[in-house]
PDB file of N, CA and C in Angstrom:
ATOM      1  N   UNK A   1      27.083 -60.073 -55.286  1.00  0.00           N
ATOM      2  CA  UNK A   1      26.162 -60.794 -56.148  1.00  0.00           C
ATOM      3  C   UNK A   1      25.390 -59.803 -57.006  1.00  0.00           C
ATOM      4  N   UNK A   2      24.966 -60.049 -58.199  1.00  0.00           N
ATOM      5  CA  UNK A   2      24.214 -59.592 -58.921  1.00  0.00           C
ATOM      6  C   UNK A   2      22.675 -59.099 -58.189  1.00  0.00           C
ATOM      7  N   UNK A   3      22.142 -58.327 -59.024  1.00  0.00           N
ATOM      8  CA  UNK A   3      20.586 -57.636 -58.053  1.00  0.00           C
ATOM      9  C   UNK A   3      19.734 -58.581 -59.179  1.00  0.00           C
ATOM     10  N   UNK A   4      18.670 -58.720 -58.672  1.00  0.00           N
ATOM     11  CA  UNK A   4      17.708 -59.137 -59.363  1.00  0.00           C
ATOM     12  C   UNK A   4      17.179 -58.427 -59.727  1.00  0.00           C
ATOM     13  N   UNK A   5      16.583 -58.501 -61.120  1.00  0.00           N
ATOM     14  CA  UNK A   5      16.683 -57.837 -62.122  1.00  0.00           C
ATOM     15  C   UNK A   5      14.630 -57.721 -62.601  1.00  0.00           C
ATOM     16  N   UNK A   6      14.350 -58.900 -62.391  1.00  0.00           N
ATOM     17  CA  UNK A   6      12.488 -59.197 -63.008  1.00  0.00           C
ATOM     18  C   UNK A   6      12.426 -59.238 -61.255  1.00  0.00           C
ATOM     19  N   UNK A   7      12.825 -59.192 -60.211  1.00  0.00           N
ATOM     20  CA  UNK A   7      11.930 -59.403 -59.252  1.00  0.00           C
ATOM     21  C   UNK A   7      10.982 -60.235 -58.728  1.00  0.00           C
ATOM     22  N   UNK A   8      11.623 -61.307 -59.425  1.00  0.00           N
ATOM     23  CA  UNK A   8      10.801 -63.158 -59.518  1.00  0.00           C
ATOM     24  C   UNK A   8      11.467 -63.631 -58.021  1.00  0.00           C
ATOM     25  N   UNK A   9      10.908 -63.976 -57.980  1.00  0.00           N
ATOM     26  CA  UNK A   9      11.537 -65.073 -56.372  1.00  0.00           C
ATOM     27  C   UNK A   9      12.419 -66.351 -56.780  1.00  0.00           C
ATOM     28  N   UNK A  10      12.183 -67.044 -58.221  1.00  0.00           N
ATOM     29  CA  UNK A  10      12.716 -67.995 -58.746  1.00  0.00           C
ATOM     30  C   UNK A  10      14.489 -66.984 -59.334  1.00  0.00           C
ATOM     31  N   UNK A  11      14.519 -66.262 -59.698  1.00  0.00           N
ATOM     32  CA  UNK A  11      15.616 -65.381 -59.905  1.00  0.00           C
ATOM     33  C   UNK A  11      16.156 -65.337 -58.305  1.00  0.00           C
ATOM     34  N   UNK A  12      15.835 -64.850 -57.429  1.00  0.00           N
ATOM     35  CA  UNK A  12      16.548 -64.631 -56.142  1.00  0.00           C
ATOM     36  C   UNK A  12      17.202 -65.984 -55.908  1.00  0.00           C
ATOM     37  N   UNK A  13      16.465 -66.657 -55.801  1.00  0.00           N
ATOM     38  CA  UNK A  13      17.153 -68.148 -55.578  1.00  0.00           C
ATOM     39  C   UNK A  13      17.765 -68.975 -56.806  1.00  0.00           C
ATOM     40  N   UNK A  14      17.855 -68.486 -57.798  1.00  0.00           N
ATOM     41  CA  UNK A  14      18.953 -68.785 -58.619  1.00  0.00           C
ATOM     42  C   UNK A  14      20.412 -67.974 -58.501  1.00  0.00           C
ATOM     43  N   UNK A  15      20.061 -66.403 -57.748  1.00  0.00           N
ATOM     44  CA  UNK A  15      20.999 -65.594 -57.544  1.00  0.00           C
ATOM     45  C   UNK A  15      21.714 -66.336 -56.372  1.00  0.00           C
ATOM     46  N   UNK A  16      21.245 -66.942 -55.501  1.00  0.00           N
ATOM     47  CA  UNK A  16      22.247 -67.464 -54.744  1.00  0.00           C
ATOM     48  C   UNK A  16      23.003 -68.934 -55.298  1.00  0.00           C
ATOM     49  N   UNK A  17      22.051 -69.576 -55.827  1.00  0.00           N
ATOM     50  CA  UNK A  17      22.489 -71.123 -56.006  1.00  0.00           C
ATOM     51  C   UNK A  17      22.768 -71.691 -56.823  1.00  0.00           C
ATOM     52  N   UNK A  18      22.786 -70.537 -57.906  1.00  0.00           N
ATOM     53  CA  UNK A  18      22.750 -70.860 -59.072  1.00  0.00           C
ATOM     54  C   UNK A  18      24.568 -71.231 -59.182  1.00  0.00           C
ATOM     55  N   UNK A  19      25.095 -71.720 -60.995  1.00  0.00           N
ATOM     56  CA  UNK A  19      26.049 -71.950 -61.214  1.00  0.00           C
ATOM     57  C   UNK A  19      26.430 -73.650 -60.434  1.00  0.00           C
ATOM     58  N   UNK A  20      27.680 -73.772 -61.098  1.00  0.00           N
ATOM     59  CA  UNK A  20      27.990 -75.137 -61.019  1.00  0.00           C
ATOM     60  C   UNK A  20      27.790 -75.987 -59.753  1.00  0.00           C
ATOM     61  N   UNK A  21      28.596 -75.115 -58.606  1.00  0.00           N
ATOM     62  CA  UNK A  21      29.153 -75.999 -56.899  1.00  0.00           C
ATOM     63  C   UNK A  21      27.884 -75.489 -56.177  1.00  0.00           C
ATOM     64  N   UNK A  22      27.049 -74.644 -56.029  1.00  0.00           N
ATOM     65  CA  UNK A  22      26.772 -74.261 -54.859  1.00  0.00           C
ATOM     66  C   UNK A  22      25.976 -75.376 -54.323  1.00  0.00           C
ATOM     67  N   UNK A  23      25.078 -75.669 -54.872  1.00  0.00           N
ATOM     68  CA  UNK A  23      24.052 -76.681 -54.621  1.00  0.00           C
ATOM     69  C   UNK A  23      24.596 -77.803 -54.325  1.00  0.00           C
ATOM     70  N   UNK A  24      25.473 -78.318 -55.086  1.00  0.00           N
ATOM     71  CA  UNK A  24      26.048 -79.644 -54.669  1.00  0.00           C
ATOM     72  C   UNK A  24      27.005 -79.661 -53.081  1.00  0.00           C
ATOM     73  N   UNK A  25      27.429 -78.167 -52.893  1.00  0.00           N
ATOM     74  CA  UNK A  25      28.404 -77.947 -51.730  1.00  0.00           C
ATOM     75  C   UNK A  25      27.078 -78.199 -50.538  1.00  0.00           C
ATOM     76  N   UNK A  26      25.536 -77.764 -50.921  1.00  0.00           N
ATOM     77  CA  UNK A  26      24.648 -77.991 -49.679  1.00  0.00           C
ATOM     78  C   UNK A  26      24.223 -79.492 -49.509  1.00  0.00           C
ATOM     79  N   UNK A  27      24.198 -80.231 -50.763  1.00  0.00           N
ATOM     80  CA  UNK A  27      24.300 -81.346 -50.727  1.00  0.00           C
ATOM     81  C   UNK A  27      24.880 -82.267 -49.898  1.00  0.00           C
ATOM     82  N   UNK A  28      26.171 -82.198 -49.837  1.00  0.00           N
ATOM     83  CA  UNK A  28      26.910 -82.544 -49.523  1.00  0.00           C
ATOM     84  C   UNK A  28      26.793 -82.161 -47.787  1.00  0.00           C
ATOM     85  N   UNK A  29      26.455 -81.476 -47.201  1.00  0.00           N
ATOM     86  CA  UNK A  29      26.141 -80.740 -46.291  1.00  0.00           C
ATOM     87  C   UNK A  29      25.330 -81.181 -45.591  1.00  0.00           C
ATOM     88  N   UNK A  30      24.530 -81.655 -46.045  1.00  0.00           N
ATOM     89  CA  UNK A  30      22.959 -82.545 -45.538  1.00  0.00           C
ATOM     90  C   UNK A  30      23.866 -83.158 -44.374  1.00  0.00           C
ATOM     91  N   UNK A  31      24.569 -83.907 -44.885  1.00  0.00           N
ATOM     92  CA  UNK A  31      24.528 -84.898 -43.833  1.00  0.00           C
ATOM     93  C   UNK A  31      25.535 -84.411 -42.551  1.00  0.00           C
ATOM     94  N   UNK A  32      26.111 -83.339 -42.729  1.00  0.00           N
ATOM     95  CA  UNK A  32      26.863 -82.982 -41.308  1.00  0.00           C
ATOM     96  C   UNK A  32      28.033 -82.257 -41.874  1.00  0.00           C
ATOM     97  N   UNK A  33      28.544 -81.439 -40.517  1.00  0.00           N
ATOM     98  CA  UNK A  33      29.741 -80.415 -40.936  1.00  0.00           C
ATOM     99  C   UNK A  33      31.171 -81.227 -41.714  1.00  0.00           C
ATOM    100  N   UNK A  34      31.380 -80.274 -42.770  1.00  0.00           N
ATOM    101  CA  UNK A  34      32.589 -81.141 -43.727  1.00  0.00           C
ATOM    102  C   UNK A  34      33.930 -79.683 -43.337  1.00  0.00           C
ATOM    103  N   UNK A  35      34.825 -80.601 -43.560  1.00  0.00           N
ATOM    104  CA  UNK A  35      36.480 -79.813 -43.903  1.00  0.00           C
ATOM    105  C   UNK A  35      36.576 -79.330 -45.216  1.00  0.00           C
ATOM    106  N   UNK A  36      37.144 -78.383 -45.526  1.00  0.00           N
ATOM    107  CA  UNK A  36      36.996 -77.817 -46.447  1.00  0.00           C
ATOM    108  C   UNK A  36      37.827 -78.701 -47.563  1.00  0.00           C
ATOM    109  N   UNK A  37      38.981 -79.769 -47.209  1.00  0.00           N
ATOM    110  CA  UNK A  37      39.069 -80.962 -48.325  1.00  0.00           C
ATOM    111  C   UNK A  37      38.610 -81.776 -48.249  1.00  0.00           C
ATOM    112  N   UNK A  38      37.679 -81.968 -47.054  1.00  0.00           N
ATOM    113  CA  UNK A  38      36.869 -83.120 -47.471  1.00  0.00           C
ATOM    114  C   UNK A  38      35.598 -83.018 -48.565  1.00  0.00           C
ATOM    115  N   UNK A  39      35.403 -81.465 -48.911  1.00  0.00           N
ATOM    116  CA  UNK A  39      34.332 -81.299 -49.592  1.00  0.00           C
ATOM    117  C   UNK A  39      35.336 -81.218 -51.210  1.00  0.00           C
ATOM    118  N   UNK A  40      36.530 -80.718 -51.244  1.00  0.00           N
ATOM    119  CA  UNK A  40      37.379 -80.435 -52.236  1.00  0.00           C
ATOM    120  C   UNK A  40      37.415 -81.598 -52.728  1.00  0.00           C
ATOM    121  N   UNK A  41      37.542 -82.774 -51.970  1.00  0.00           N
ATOM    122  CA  UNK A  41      37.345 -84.896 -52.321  1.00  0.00           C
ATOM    123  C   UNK A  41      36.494 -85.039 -53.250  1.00  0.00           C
ATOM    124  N   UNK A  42      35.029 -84.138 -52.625  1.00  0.00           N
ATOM    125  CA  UNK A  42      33.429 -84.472 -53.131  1.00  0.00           C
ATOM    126  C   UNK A  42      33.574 -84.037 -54.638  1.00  0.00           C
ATOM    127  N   UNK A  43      34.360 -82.533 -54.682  1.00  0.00           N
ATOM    128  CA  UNK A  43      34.423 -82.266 -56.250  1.00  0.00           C
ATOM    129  C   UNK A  43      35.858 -82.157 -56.647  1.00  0.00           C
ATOM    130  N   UNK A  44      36.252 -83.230 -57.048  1.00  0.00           N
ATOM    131  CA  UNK A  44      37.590 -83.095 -57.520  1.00  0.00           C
ATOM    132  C   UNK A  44      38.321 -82.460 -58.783  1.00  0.00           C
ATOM    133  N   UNK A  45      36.921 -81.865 -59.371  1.00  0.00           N
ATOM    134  CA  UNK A  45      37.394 -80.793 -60.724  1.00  0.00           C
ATOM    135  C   UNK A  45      36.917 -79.128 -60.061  1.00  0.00           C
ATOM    136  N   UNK A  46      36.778 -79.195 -58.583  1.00  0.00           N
ATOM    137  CA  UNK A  46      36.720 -77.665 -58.513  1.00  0.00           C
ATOM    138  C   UNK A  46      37.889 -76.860 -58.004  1.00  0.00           C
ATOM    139  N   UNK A  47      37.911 -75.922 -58.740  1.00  0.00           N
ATOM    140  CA  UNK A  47      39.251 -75.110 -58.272  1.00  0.00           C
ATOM    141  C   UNK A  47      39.513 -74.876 -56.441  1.00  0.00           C
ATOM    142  N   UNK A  48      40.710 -74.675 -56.044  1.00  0.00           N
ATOM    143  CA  UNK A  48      40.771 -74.264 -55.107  1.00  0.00           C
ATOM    144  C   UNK A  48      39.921 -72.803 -54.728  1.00  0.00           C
ATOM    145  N   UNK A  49      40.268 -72.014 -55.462  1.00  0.00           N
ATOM    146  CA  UNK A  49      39.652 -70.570 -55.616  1.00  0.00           C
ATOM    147  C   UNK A  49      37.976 -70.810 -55.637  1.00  0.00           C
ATOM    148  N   UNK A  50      37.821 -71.559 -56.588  1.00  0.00           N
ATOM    149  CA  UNK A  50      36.122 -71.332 -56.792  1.00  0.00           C
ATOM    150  C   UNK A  50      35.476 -72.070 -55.514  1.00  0.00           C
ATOM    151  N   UNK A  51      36.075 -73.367 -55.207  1.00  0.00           N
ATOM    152  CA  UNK A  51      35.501 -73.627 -53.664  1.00  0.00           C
ATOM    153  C   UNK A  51      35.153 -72.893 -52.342  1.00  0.00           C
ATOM    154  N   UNK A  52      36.504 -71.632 -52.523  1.00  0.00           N
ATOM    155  CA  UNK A  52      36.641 -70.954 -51.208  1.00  0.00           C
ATOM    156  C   UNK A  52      35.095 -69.573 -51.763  1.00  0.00           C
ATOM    157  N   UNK A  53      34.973 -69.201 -52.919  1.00  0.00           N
ATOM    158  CA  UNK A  53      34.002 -68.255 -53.720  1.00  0.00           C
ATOM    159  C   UNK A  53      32.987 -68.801 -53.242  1.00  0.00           C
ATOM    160  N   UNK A  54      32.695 -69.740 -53.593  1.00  0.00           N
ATOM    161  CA  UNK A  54      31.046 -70.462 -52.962  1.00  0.00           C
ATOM    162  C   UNK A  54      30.958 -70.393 -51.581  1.00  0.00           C
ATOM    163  N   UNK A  55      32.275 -71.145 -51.245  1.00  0.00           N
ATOM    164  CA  UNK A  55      31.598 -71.768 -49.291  1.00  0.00           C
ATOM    165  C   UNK A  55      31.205 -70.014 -48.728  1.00  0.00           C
ATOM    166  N   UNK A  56      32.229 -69.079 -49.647  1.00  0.00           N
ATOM    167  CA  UNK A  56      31.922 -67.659 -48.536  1.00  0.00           C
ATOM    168  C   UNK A  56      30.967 -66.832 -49.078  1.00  0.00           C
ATOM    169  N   UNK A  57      30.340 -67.399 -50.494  1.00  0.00           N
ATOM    170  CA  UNK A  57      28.715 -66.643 -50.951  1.00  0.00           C
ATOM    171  C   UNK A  57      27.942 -67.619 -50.359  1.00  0.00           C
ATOM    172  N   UNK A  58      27.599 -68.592 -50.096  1.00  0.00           N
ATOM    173  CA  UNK A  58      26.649 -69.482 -49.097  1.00  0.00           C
ATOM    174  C   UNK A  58      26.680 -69.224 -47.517  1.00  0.00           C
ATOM    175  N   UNK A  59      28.432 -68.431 -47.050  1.00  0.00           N
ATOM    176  CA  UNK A  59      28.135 -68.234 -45.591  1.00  0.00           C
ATOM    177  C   UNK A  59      28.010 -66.606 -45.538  1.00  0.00           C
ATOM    178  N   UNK A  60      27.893 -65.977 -46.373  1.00  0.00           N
ATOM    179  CA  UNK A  60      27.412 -65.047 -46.182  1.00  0.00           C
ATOM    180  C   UNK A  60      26.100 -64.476 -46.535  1.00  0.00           C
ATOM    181  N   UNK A  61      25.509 -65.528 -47.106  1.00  0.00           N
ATOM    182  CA  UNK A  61      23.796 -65.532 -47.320  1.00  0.00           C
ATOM    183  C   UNK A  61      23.026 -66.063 -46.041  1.00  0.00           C
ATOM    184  N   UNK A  62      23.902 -66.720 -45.422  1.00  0.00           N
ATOM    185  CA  UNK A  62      23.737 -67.233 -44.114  1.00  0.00           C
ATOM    186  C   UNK A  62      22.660 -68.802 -43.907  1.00  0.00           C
ATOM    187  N   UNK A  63      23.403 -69.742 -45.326  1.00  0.00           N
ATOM    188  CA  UNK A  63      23.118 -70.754 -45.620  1.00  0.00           C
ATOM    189  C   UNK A  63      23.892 -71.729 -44.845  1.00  0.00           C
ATOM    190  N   UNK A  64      25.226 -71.647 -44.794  1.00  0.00           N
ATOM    191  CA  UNK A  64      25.766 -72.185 -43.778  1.00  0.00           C
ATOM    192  C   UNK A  64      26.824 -71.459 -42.826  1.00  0.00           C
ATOM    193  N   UNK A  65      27.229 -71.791 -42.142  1.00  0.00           N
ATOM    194  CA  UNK A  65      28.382 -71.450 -41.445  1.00  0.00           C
ATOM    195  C   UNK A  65      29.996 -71.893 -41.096  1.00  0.00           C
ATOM    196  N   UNK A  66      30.745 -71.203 -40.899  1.00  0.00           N
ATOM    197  CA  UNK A  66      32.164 -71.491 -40.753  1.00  0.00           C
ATOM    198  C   UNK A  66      32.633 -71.242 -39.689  1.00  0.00           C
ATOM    199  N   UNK A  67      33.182 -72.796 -38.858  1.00  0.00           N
ATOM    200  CA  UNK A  67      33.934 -72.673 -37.662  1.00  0.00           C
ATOM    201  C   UNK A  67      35.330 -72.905 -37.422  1.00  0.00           C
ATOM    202  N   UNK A  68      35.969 -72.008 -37.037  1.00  0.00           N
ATOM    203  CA  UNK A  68      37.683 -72.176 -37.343  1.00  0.00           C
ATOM    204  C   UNK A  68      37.644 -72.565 -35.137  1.00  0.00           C
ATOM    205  N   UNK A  69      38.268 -73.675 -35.415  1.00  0.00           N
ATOM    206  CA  UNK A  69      38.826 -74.161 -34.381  1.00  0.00           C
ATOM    207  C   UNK A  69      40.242 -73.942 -33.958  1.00  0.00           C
ATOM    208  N   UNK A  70      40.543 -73.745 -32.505  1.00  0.00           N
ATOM    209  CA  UNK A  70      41.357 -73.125 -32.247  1.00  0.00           C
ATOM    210  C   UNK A  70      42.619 -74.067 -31.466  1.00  0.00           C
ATOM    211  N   UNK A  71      43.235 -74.782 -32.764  1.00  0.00           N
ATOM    212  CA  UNK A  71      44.226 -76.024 -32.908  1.00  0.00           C
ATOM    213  C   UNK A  71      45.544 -75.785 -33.790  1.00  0.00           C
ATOM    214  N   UNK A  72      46.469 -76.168 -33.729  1.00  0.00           N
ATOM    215  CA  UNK A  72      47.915 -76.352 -34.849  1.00  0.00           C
ATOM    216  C   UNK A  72      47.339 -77.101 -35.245  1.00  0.00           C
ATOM    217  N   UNK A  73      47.856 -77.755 -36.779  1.00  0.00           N
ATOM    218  CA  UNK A  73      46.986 -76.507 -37.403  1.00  0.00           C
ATOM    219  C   UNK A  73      45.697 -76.266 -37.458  1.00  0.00           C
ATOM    220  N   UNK A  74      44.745 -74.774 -37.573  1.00  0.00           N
ATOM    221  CA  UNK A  74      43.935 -74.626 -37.385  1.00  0.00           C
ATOM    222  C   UNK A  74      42.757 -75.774 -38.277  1.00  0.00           C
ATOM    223  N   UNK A  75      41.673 -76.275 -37.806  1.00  0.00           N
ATOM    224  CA  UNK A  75      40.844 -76.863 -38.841  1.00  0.00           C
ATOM    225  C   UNK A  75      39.144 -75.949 -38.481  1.00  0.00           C
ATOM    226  N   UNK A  76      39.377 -75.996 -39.629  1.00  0.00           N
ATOM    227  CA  UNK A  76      37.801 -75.916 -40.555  1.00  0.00           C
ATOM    228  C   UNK A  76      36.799 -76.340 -40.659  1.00  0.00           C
ATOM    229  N   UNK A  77      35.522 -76.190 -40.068  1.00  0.00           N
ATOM    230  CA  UNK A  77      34.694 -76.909 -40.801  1.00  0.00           C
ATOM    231  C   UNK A  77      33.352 -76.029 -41.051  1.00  0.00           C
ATOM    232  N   UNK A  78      32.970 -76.498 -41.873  1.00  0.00           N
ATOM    233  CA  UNK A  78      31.706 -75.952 -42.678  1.00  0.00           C
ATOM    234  C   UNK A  78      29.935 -76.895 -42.274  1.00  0.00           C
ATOM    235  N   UNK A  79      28.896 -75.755 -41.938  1.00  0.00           N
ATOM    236  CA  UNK A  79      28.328 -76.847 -41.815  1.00  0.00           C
ATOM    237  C   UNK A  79      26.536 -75.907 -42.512  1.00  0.00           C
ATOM    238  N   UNK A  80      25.797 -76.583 -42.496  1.00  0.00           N
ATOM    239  CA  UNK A  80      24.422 -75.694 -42.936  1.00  0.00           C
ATOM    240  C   UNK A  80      24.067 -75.314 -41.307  1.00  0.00           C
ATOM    241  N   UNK A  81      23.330 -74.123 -42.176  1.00  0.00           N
ATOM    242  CA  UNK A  81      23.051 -73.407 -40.778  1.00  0.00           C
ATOM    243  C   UNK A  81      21.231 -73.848 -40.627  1.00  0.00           C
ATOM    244  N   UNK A  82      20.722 -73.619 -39.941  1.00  0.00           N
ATOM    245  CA  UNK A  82      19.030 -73.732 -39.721  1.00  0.00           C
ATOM    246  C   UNK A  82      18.586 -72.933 -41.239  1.00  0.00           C
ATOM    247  N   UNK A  83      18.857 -72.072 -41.599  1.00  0.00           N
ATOM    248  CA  UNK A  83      18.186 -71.373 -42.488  1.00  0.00           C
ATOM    249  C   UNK A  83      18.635 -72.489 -43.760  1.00  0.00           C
ATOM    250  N   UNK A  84      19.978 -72.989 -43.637  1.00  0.00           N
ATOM    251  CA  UNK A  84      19.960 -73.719 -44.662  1.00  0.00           C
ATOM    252  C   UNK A  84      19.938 -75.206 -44.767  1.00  0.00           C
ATOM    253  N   UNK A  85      19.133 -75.376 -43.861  1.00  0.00           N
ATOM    254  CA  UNK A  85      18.627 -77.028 -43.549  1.00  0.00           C
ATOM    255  C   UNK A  85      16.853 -76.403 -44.575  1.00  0.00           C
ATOM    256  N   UNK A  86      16.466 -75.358 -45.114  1.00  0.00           N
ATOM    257  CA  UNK A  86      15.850 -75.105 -45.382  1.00  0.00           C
ATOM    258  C   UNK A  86      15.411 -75.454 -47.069  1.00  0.00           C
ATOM    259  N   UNK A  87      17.055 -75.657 -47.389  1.00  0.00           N
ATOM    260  CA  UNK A  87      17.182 -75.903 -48.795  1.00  0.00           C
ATOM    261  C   UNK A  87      17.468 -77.627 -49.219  1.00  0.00           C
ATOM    262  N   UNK A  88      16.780 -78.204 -47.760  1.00  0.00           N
ATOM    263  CA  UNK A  88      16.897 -80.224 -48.068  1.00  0.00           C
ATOM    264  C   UNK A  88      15.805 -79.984 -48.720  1.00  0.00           C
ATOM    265  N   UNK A  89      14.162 -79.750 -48.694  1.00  0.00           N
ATOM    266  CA  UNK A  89      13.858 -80.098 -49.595  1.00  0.00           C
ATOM    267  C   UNK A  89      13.648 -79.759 -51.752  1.00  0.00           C
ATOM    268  N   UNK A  90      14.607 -78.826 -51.857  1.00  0.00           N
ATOM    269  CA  UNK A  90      14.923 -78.530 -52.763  1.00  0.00           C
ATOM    270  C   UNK A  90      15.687 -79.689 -53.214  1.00  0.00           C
ATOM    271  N   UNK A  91      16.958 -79.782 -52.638  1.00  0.00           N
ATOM    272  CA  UNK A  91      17.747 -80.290 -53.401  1.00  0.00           C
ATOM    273  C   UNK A  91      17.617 -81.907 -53.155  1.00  0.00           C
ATOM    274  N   UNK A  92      15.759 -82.636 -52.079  1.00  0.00           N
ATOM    275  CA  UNK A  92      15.695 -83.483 -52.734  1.00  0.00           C
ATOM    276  C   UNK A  92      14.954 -83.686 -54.019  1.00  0.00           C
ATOM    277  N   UNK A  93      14.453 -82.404 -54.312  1.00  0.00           N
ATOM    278  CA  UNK A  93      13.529 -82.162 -55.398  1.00  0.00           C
ATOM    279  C   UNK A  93      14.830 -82.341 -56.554  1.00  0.00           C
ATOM    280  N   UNK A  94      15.797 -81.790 -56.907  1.00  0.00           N
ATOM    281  CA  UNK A  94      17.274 -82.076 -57.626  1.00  0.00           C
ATOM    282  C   UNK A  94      17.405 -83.280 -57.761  1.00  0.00           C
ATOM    283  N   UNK A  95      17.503 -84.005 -56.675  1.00  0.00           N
ATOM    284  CA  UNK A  95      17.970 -85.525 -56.569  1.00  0.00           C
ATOM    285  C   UNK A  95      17.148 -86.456 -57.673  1.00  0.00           C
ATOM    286  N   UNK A  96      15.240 -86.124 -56.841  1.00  0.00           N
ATOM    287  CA  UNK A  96      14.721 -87.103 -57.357  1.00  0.00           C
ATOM    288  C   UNK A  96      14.573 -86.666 -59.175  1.00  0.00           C
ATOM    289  N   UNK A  97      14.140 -85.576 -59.451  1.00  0.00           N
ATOM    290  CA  UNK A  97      14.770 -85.304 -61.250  1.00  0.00           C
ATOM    291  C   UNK A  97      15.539 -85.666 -61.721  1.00  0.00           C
ATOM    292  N   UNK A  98      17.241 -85.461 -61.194  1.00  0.00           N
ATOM    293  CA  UNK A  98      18.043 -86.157 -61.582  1.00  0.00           C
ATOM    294  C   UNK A  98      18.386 -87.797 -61.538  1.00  0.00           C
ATOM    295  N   UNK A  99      17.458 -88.627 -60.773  1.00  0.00           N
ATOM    296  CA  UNK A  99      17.074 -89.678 -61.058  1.00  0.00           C
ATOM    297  C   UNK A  99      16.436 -89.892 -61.975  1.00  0.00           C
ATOM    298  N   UNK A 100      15.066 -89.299 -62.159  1.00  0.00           N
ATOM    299  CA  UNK A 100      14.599 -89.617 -63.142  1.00  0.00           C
ATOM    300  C   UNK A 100      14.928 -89.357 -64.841  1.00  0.00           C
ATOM    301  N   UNK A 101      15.898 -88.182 -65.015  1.00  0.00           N
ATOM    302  CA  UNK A 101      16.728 -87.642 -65.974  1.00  0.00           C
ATOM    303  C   UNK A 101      17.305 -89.216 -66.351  1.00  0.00           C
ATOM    304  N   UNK A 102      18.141 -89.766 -65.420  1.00  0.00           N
ATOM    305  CA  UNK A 102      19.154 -91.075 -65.430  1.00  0.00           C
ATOM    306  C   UNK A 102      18.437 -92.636 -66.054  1.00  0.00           C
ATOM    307  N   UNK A 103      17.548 -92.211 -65.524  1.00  0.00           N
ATOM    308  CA  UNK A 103      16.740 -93.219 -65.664  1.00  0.00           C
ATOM    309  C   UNK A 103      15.988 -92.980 -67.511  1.00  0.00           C
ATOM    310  N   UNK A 104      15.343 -91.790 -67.709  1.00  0.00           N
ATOM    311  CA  UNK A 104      15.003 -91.713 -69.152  1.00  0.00           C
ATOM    312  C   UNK A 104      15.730 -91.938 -70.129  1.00  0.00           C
ATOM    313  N   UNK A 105      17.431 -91.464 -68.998  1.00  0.00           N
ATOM    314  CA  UNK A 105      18.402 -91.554 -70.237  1.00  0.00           C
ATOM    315  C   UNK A 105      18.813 -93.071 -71.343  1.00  0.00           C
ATOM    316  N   UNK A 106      18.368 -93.773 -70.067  1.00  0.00           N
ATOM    317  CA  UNK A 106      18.593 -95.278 -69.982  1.00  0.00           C
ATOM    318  C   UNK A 106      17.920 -95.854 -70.970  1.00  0.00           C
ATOM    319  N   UNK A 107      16.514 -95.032 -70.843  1.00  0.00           N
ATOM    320  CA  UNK A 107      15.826 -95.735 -71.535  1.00  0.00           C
ATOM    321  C   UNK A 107      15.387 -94.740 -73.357  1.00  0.00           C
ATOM    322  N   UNK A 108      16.351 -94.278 -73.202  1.00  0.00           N
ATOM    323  CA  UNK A 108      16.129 -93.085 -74.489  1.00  0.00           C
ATOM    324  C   UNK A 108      14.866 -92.322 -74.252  1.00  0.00           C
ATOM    325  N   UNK A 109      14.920 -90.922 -75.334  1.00  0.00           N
ATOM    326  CA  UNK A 109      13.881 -90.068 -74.773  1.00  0.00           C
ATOM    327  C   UNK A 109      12.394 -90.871 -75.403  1.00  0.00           C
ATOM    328  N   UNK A 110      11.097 -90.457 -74.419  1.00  0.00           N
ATOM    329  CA  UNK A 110      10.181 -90.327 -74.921  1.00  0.00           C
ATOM    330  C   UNK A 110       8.964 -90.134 -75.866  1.00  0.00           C
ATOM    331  N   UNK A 111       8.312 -90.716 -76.741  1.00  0.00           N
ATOM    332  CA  UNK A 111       7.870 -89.632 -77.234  1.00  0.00           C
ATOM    333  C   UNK A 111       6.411 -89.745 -76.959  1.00  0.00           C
TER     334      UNK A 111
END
């Protein structure tokens, strides 16, 4: 990952979460450990490659974790770890904006 650069705390946590999947991959997460196509379902325009890029910059920030079970064939699953049950209320802070985004849209902008 990139170093932070201004030494903002809002930069550190864009350094991890930033860009398209990550946030939505913790999203998704909230509610309990996923397979790695069951999350591939959730975004069906993300690359194979860029899925596996995120889940292993989020488990190596130690946002969530990865358990390989020991089955033919092997399965996967991904789940938030305690540190990253840390980032629900962020991303209900995401949610409820992006409601309200939906909602302005509805109603055209403001003035």
């Amino acid at each position: 990952m990139k170093d932070n650069v201004s030494g903002c705390p809002v930069e550190e946590a864009m350094r991890l979460l930033g860009g398209r999947w990550r946030l939505l991959l913790v999203w998704f997460l909230l509610d309990g450990p996923k397979r790695f196509n069951e999350l591939r379902r959730h975004l069906p325009t993300i690359s194979q490659r860029m899925l596996t890029l995120d889940l292993r910059a989020l488990e190596q920030s130690g946002m969530i974790s990865r358990t390989v079970y020991p089955e033919v064939p092997p399965r996967v699953e991904y789940a938030l770890t305690e540190e990253g049950q840390r980032l629900r209320p962020l991303v209900g802070a995401f949610q409820d904006f992006g409601m309200w985004l939906k909602e302005r849209g509805a109603s055209g902008p403001q003035s």
